[in-house]
PDB file of N, CA and C in Angstrom:
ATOM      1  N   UNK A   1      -7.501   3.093   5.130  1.00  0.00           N
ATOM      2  CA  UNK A   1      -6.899   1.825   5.511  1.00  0.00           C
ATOM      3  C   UNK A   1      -7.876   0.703   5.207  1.00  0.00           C
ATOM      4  N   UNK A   2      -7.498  -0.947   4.941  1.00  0.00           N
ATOM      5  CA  UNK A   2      -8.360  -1.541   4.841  1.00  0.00           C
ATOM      6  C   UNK A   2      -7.494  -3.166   5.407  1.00  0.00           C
ATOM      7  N   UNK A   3      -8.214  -3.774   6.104  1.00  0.00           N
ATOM      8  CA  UNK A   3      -7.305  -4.770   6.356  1.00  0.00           C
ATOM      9  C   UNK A   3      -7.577  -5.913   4.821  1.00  0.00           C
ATOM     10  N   UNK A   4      -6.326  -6.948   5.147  1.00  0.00           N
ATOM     11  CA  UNK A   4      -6.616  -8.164   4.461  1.00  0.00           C
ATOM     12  C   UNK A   4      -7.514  -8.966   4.642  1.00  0.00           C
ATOM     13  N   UNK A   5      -8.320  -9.411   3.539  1.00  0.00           N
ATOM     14  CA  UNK A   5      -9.193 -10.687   3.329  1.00  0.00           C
ATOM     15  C   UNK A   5      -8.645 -11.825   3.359  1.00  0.00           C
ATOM     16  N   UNK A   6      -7.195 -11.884   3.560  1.00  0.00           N
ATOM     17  CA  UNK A   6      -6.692 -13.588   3.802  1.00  0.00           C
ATOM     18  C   UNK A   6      -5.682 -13.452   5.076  1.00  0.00           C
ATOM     19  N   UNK A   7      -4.708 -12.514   5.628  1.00  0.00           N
ATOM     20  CA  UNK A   7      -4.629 -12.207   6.628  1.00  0.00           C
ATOM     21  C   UNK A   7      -5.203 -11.269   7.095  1.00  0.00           C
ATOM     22  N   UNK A   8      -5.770 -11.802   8.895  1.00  0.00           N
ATOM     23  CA  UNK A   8      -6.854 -11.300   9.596  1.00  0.00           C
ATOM     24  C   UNK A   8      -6.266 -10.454  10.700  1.00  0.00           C
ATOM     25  N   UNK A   9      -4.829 -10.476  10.572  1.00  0.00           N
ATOM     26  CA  UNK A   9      -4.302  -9.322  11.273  1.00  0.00           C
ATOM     27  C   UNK A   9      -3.473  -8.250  10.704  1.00  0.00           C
ATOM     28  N   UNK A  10      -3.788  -8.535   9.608  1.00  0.00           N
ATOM     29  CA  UNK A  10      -2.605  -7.444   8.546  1.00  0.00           C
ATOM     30  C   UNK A  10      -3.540  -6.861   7.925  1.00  0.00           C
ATOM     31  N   UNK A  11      -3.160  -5.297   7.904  1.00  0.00           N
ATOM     32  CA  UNK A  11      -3.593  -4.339   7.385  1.00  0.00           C
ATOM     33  C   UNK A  11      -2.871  -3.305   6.286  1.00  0.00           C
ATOM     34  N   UNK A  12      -3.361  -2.425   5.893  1.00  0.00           N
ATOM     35  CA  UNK A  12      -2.682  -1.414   4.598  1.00  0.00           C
ATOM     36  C   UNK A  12      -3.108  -0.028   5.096  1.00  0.00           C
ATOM     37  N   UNK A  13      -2.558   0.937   4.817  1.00  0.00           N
ATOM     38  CA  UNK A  13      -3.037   2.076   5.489  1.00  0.00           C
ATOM     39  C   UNK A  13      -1.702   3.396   4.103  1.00  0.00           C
ATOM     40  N   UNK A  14      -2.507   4.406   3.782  1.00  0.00           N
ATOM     41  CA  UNK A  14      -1.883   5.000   2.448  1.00  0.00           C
ATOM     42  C   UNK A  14      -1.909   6.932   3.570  1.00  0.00           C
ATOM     43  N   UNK A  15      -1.204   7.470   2.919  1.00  0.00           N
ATOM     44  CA  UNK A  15      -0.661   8.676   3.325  1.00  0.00           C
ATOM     45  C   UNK A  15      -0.628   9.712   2.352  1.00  0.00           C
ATOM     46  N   UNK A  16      -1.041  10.663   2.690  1.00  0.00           N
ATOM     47  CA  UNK A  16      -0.640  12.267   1.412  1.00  0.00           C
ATOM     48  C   UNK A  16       1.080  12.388   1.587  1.00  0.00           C
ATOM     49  N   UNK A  17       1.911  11.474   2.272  1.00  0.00           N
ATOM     50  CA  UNK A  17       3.018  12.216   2.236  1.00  0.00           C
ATOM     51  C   UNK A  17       3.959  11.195   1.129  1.00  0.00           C
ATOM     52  N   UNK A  18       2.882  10.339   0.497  1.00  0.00           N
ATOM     53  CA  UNK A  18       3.505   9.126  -0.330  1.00  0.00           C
ATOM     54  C   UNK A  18       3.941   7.391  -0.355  1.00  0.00           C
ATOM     55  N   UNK A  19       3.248   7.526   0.690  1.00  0.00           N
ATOM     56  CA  UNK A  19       3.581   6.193   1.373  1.00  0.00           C
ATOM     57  C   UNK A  19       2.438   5.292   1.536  1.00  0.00           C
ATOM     58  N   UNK A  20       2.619   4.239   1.315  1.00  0.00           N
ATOM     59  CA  UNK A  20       1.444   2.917   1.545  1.00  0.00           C
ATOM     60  C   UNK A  20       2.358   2.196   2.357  1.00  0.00           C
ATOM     61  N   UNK A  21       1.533   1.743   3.840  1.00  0.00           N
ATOM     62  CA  UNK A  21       2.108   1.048   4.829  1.00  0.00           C
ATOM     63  C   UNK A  21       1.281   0.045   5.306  1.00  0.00           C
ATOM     64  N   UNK A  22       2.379  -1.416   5.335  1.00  0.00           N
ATOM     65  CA  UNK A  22       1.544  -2.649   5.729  1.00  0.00           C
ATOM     66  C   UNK A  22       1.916  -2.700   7.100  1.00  0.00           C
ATOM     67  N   UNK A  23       0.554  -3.186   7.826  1.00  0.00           N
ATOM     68  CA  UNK A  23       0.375  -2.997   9.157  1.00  0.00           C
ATOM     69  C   UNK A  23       0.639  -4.732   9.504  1.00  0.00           C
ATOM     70  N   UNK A  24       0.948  -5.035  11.032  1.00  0.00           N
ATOM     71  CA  UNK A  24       0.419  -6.241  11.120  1.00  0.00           C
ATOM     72  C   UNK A  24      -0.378  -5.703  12.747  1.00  0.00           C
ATOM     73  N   UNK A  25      -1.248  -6.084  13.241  1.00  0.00           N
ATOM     74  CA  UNK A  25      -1.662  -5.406  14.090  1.00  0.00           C
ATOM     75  C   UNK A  25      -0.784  -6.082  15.509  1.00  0.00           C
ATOM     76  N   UNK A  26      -0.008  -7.585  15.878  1.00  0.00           N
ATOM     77  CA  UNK A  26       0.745  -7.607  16.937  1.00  0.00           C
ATOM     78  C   UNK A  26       2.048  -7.546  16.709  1.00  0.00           C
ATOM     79  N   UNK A  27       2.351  -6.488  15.807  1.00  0.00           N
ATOM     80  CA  UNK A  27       3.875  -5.979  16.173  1.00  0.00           C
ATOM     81  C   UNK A  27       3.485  -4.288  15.742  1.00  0.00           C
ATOM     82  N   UNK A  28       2.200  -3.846  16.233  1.00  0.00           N
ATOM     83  CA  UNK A  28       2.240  -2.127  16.102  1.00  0.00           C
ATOM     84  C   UNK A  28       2.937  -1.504  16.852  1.00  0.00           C
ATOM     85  N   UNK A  29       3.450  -1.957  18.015  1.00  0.00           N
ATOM     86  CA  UNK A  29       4.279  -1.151  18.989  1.00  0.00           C
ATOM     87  C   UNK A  29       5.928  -0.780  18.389  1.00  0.00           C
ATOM     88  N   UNK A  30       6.175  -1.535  17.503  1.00  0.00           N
ATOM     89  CA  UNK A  30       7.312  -1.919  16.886  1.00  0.00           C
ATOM     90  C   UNK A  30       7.379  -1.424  15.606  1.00  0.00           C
ATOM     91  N   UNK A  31       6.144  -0.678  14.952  1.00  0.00           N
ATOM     92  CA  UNK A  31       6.140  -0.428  13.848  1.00  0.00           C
ATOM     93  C   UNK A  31       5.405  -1.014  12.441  1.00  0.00           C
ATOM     94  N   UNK A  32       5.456  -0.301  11.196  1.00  0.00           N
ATOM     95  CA  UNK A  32       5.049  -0.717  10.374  1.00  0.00           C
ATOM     96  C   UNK A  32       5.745  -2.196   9.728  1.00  0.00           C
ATOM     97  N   UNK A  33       4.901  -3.182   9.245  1.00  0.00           N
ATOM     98  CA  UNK A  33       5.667  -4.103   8.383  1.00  0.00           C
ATOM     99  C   UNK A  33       6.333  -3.940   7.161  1.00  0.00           C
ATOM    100  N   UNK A  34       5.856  -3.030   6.358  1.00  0.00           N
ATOM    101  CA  UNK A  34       6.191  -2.735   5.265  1.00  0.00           C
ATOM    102  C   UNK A  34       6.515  -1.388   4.908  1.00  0.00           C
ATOM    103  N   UNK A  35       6.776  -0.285   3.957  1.00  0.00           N
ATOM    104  CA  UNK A  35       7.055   1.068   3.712  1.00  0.00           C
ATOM    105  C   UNK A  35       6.937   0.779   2.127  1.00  0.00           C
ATOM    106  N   UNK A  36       5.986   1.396   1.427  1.00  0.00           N
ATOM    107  CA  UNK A  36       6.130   1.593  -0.137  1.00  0.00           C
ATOM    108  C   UNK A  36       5.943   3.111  -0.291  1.00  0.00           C
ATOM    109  N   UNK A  37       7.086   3.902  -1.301  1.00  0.00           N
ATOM    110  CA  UNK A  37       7.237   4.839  -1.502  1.00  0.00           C
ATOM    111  C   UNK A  37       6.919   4.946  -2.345  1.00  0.00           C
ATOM    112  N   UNK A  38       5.528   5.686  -2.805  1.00  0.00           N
ATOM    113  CA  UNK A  38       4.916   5.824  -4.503  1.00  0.00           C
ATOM    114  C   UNK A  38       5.186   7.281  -5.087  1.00  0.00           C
ATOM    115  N   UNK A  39       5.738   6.583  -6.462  1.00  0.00           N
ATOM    116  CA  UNK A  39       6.262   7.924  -7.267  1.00  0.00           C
ATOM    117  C   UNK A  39       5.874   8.102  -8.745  1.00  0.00           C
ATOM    118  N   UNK A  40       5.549   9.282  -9.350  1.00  0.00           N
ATOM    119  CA  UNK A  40       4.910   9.410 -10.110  1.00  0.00           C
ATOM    120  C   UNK A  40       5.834   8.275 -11.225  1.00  0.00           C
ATOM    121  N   UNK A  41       6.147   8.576 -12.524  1.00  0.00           N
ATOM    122  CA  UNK A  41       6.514   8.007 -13.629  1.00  0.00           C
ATOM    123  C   UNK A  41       7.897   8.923 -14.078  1.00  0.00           C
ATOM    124  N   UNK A  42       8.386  10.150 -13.257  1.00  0.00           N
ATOM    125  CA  UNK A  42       9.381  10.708 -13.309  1.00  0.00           C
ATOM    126  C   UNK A  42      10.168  10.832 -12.258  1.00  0.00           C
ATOM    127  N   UNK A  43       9.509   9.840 -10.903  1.00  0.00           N
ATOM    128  CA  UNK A  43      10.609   9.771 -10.098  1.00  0.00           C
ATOM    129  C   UNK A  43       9.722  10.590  -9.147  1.00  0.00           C
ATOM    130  N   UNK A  44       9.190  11.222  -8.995  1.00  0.00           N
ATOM    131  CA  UNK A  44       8.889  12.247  -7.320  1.00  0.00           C
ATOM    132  C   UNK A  44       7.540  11.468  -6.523  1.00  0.00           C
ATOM    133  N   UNK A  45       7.912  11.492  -5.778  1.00  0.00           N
ATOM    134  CA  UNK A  45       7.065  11.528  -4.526  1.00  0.00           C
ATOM    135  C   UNK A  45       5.746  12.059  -5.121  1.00  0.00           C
ATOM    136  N   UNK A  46       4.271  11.124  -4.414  1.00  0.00           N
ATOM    137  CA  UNK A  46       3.057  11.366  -4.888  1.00  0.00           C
ATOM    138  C   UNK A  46       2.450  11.651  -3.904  1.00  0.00           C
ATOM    139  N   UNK A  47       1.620  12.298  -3.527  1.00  0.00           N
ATOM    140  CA  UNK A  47       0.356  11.686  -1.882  1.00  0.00           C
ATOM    141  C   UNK A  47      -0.649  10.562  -2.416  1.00  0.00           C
ATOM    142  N   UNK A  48      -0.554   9.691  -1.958  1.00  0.00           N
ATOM    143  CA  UNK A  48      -1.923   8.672  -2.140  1.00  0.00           C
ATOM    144  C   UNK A  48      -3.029   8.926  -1.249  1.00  0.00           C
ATOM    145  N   UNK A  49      -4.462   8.494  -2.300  1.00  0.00           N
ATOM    146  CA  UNK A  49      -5.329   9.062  -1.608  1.00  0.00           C
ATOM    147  C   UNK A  49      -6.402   7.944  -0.902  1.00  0.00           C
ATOM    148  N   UNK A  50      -6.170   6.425  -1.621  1.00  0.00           N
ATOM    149  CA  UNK A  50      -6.833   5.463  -1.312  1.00  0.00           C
ATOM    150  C   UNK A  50      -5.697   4.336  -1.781  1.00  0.00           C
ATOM    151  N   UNK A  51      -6.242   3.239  -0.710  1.00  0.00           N
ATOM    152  CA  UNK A  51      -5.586   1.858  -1.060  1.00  0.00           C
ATOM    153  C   UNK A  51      -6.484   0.961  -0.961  1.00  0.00           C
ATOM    154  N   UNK A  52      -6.709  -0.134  -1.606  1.00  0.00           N
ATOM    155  CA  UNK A  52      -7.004  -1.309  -0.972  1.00  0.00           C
ATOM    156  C   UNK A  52      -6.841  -2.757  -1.660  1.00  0.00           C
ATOM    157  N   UNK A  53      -7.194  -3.689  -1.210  1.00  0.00           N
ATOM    158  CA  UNK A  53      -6.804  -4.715  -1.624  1.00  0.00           C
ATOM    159  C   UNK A  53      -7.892  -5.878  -2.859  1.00  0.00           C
ATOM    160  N   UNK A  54      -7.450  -6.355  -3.699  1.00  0.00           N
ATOM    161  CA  UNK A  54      -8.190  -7.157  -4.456  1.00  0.00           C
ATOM    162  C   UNK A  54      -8.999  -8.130  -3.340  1.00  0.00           C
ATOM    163  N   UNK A  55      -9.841  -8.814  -4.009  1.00  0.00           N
ATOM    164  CA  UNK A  55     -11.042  -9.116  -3.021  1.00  0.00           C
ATOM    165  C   UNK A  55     -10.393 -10.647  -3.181  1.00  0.00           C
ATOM    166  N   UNK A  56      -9.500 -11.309  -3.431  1.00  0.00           N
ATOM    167  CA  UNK A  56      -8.504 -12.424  -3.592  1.00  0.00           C
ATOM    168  C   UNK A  56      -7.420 -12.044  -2.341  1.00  0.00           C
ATOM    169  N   UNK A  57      -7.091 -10.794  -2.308  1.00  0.00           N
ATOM    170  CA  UNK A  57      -5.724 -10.450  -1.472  1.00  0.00           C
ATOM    171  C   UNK A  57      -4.633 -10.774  -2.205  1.00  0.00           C
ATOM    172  N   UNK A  58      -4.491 -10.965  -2.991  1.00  0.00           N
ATOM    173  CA  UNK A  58      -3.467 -11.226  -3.915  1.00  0.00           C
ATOM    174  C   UNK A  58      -2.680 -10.103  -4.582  1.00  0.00           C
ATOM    175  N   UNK A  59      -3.148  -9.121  -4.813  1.00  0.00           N
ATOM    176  CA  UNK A  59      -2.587  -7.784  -4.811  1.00  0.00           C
ATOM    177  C   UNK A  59      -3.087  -6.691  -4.033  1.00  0.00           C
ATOM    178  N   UNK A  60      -2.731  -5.130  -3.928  1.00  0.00           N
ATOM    179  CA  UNK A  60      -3.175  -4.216  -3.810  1.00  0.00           C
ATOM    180  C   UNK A  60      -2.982  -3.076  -4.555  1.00  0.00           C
ATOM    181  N   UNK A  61      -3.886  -1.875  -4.671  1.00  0.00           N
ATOM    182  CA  UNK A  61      -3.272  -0.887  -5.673  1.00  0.00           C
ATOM    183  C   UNK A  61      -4.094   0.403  -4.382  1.00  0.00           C
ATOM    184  N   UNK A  62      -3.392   1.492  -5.515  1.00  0.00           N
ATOM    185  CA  UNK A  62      -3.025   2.351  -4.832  1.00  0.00           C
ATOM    186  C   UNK A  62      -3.299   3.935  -5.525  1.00  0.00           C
ATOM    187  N   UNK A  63      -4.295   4.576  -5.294  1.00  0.00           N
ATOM    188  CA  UNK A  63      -4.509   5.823  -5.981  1.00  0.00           C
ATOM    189  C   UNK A  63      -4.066   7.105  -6.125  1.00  0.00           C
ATOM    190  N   UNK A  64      -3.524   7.580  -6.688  1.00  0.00           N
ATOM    191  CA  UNK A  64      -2.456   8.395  -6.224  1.00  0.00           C
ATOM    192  C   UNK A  64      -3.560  10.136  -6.297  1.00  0.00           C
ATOM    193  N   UNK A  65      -2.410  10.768  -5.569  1.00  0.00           N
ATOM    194  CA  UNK A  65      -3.211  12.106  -5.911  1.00  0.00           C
ATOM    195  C   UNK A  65      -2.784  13.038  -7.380  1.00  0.00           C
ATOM    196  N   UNK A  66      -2.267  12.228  -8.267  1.00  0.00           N
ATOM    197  CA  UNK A  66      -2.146  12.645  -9.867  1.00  0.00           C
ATOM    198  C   UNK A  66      -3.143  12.352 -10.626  1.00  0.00           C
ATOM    199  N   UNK A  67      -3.828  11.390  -9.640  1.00  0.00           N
ATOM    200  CA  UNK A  67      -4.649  10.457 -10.866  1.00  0.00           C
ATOM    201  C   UNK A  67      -4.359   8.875 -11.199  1.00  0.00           C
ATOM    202  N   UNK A  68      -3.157   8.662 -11.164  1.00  0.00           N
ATOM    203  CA  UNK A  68      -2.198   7.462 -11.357  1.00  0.00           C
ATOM    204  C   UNK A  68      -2.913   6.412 -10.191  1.00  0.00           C
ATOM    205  N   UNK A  69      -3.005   4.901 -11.152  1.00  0.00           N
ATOM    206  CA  UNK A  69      -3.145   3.557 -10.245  1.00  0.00           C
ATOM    207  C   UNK A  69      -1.883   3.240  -9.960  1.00  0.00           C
ATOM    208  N   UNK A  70      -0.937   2.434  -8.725  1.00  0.00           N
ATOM    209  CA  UNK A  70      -0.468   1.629  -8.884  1.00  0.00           C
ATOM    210  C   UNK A  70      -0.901   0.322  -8.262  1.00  0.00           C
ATOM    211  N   UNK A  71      -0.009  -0.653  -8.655  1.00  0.00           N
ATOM    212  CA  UNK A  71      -0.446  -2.162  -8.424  1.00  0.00           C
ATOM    213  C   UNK A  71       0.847  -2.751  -7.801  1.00  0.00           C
ATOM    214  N   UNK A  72       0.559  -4.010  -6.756  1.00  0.00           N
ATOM    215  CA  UNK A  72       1.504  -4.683  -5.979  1.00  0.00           C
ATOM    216  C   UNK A  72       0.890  -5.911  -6.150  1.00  0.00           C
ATOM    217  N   UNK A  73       2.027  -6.547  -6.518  1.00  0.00           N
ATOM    218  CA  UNK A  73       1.593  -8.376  -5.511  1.00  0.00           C
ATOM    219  C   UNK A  73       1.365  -8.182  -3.836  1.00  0.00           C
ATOM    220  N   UNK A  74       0.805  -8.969  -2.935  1.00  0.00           N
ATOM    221  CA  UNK A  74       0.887  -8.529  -1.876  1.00  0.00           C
ATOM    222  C   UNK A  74       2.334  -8.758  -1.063  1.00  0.00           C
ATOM    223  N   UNK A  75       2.847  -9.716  -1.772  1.00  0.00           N
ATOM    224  CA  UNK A  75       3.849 -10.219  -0.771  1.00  0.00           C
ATOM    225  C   UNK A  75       5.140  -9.870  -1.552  1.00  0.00           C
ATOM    226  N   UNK A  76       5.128  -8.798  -2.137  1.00  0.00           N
ATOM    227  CA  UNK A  76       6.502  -7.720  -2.843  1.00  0.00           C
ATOM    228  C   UNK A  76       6.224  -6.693  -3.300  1.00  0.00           C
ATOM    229  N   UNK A  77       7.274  -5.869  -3.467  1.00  0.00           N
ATOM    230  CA  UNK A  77       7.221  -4.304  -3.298  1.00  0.00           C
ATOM    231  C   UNK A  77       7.064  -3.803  -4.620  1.00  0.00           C
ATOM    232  N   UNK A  78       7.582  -4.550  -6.033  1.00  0.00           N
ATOM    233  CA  UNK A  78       7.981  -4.370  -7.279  1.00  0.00           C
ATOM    234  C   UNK A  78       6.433  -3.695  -7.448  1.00  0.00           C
ATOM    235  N   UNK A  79       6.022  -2.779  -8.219  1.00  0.00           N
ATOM    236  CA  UNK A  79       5.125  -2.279  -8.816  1.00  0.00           C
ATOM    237  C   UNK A  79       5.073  -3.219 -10.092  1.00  0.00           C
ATOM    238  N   UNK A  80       3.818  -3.415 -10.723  1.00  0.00           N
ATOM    239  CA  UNK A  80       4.054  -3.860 -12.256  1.00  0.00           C
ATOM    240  C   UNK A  80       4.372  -2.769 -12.886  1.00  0.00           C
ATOM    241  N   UNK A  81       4.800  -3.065 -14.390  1.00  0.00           N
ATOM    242  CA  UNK A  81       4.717  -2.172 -15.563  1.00  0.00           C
ATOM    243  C   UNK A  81       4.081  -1.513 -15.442  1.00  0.00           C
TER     244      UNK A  81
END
């Protein structure tokens, strides 16, 4: 997990079961803010093994357990190309 460098209560936190989840820390009782489901390049489900965020906060990426980067804007879900 690693929090944001521009929000100071939002965090990222990545899973072996495929998932990268944005935290905000005063609505944890309530759940995650976000849910990204990372999948290889044929569609399946990956485990990620690290996340974190550009040192801008402007994106984050995401290491998968294939090997595979992916990349986010922070404030949408779209993966790039």
């Amino acid at each position: 997990a690693m929090w944001s460098p521009i929000e100071k209560d939002v965090f990222i936190s990545c899973s072996m079961d495929g998932t990268v989840r944005i935290w905000q820390a005063e609505r944890m009782q309530r759940g995650q803010k976000d849910v990204i489901k990372v999948k290889t390049d044929k569609g399946k489900r990956v485990g990620v093994c690290r996340v974190a965020y550009s040192s801008d906060g402007k994106f984050f990426v995401a290491h998968s357990q294939d090997g595979s980067l992916h990349l986010w804007p922070y404030k949408g879900k779209a993966p790039f190309p």
